[in-house]
Protein backbone atom coordinates (compact mmCIF):
# COMPACT_ATOMS: atom_id res chain seq x y z
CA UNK A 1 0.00 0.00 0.00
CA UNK A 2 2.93 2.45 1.00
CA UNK A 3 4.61 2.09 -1.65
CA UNK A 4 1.76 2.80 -4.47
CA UNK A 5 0.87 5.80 -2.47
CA UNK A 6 4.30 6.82 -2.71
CA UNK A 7 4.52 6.60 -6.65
CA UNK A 8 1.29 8.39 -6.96
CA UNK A 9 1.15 10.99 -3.95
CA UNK A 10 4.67 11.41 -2.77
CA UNK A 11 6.70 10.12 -0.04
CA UNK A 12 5.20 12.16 2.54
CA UNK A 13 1.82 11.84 1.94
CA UNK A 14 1.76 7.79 1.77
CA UNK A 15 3.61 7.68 4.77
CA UNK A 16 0.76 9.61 7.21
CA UNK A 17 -1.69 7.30 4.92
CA UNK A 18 -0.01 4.34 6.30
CA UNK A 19 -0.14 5.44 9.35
CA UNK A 20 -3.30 6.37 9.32
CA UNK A 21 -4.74 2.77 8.14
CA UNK A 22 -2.39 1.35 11.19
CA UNK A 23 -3.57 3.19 13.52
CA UNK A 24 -7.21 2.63 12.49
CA UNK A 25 -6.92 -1.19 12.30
CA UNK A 26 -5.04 -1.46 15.92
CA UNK A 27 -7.78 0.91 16.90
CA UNK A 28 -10.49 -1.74 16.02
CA UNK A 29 -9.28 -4.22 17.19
CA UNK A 30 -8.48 -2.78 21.12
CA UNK A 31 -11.96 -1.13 20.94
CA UNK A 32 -14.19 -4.04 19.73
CA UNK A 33 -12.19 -6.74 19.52
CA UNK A 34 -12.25 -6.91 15.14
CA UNK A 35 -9.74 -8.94 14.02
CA UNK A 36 -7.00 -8.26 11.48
CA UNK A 37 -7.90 -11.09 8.67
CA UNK A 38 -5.01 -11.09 6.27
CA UNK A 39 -6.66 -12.41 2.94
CA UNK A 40 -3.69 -12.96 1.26
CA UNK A 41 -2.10 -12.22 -2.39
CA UNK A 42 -4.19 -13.88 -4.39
CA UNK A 43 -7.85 -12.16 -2.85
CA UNK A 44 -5.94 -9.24 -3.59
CA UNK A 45 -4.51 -9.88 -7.11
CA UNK A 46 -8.32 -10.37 -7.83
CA UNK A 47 -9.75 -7.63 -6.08
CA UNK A 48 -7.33 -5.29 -8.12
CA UNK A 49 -7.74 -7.04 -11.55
CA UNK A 50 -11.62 -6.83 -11.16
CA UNK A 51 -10.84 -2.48 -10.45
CA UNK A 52 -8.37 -2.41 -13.18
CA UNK A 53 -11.84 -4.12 -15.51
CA UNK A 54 -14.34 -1.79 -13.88
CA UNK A 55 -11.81 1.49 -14.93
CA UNK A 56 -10.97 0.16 -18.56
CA UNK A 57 -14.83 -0.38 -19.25
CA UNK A 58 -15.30 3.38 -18.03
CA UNK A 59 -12.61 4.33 -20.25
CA UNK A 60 -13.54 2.43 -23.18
CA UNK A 61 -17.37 3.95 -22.57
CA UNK A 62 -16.15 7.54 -22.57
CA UNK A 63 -14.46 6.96 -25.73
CA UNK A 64 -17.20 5.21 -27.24
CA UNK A 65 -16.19 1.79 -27.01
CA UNK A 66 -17.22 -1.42 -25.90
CA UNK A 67 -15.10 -4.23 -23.95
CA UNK A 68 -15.51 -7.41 -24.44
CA UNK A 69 -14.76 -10.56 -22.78
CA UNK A 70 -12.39 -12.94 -25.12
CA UNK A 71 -11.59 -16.91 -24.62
CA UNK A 72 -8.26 -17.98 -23.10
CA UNK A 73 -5.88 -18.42 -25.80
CA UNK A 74 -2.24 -19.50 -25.73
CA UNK A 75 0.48 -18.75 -28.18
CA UNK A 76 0.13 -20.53 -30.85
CA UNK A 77 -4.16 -20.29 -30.81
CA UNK A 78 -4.97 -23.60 -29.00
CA UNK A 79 -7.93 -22.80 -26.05
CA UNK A 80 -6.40 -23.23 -22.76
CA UNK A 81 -8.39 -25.86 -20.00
CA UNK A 82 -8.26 -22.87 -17.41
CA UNK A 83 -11.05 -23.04 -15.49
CA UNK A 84 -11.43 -19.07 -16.54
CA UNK A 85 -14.17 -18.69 -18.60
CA UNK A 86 -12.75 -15.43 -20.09
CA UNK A 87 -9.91 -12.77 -19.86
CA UNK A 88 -9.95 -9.40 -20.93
CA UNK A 89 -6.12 -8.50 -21.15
């Protein structure tokens, strides 16, 4: 988290950000007792590929386009048995 902040706010900024979030989670959990669930890389990884979908699709509206979902396809054209039904990058 620190570090994205830092590329897009500055150094300064993501730190107190980071802070902040700290403080509020450690908060939580001394006040009512919420625990700190780490869900891991790969919640994340599709938490942020399903935001990176939702901003290209606004994008692609503004500019009068359309996105659409295509079939898993290796290099040389054969349909992969991923049990993805679709990818859009």
């Amino acid at each position: 988290m620190h570090r994205k902040l830092a590329q897009q706010l500055g150094g300064d900024v993501a730190v107190f950000a980071t802070a902040r979030k700290l403080t509020t989670l450690i908060y939580r959990l001394l006040q009512w007792g919420q625990p700190c669930v780490d869900e891991g890389a790969a919640a994340y990884q599709n938490r942020y590929r399903q935001q990176r979908i939702g901003r290209l699709a606004a994008t692609a509206k503004q500019l009068g386009f359309q996105l659409t979902a295509v079939p898993d396809v290796n290099l040389r054209g054969e349909k992969s048995h991923s049990s993805s039904a679709g990818k859009l990058f």
